[in-house]
Protein backbone atom coordinates (compact mmCIF):
# COMPACT_ATOMS: atom_id res chain seq x y z
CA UNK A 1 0.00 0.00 0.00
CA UNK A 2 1.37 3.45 -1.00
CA UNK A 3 1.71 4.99 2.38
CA UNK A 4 3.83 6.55 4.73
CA UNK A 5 5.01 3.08 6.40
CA UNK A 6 8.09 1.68 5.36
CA UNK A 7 8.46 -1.70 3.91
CA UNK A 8 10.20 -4.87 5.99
CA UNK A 9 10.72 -7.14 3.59
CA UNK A 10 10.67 -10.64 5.31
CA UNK A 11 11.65 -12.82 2.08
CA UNK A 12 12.34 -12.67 -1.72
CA UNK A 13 13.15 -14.93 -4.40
CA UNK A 14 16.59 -15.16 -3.33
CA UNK A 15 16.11 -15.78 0.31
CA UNK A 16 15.00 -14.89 3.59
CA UNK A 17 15.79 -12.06 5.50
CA UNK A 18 17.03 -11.83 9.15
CA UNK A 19 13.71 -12.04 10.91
CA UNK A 20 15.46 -11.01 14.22
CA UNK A 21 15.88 -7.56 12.45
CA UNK A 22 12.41 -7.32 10.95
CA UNK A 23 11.33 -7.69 14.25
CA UNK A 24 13.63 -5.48 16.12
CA UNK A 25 13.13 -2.75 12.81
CA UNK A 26 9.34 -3.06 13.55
CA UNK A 27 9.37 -2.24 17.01
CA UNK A 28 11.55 0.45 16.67
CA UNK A 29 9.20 1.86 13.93
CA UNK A 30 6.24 1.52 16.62
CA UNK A 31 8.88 4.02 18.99
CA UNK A 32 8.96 6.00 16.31
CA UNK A 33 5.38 6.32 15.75
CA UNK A 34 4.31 4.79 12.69
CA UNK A 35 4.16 1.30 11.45
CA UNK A 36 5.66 -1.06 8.89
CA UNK A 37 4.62 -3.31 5.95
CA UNK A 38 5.79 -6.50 5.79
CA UNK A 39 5.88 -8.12 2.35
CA UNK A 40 7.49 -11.35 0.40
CA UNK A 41 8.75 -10.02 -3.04
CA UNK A 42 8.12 -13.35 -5.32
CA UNK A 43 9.80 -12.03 -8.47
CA UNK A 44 12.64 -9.72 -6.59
CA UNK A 45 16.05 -10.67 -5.37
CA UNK A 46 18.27 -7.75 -3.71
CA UNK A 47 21.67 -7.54 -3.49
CA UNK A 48 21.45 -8.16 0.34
CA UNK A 49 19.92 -11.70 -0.28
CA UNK A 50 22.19 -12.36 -3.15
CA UNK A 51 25.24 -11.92 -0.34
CA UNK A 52 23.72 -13.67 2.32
CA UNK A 53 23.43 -17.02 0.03
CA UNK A 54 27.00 -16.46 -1.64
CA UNK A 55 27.82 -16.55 2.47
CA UNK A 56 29.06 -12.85 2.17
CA UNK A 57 26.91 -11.57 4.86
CA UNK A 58 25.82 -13.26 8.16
CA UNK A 59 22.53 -11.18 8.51
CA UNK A 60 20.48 -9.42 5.66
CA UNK A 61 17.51 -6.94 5.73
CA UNK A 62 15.56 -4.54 3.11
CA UNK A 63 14.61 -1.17 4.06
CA UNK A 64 11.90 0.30 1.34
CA UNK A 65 9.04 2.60 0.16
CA UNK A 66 5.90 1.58 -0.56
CA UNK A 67 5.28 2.88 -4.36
CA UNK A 68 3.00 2.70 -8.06
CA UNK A 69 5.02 2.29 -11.25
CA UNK A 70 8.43 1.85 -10.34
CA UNK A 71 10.06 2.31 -13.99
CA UNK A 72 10.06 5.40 -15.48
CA UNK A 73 8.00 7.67 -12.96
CA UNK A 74 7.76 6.44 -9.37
CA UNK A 75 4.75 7.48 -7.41
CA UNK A 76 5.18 7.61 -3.99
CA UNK A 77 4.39 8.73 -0.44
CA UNK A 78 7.19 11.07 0.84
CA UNK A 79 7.09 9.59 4.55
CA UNK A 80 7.63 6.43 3.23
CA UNK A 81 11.39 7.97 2.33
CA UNK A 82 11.83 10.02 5.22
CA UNK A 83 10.47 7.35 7.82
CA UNK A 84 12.23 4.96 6.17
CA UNK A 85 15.62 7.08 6.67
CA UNK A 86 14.07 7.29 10.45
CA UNK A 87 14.21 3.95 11.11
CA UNK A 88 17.41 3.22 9.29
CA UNK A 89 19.17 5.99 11.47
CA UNK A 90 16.86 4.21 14.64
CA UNK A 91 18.80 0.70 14.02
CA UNK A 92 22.15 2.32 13.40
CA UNK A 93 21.94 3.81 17.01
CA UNK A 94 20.24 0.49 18.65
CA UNK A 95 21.54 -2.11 16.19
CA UNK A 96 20.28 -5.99 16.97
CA UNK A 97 22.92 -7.57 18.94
């Protein structure tokens, strides 16, 4: 949904994603004061999932915005960047130990 809320994804095509840190990331969204979306991306792989399965990364997560038509002209809500850089900067200061 194209909202403010960032998306969590929790798996794609590639792999899973650290649930510990969806979870933690979640939490620290509700601190914040606004939610997340969770999601499982069936026909996406990111680079972070591509690393965790070549064993290049222990722990992977995917920080996004919720948004229409994503070549060419992306539509989207402008909280969804700036709470998405919220939460990012959130987890950088209380990381998942």
């Amino acid at each position: 949904m194209n909202s403010g809320d960032p998306i969590l994804p929790c798996k794609d095509r590639a792999g899973l994603y650290h649930l510990g840190v969806v979870d933690h990331m979640t939490e620290l969204a509700a601190g914040l004061g606004f939610g997340v979306q969770t999601a499982v991306l069936t026909s996406y792989a990111s680079d972070a999932t591509l690393a965790k399965a070549a064993a290049s990364a222990a722990r992977a997560v995917l920080i996004g915005y919720a948004g229409d038509n994503t070549h060419g002209f992306e539509i989207c809500h402008v909280d969804g960047i700036v709470n998405g850089a919220r939460l990012l900067v959130a987890y950088l200061g209380t990381p998942l130990k």
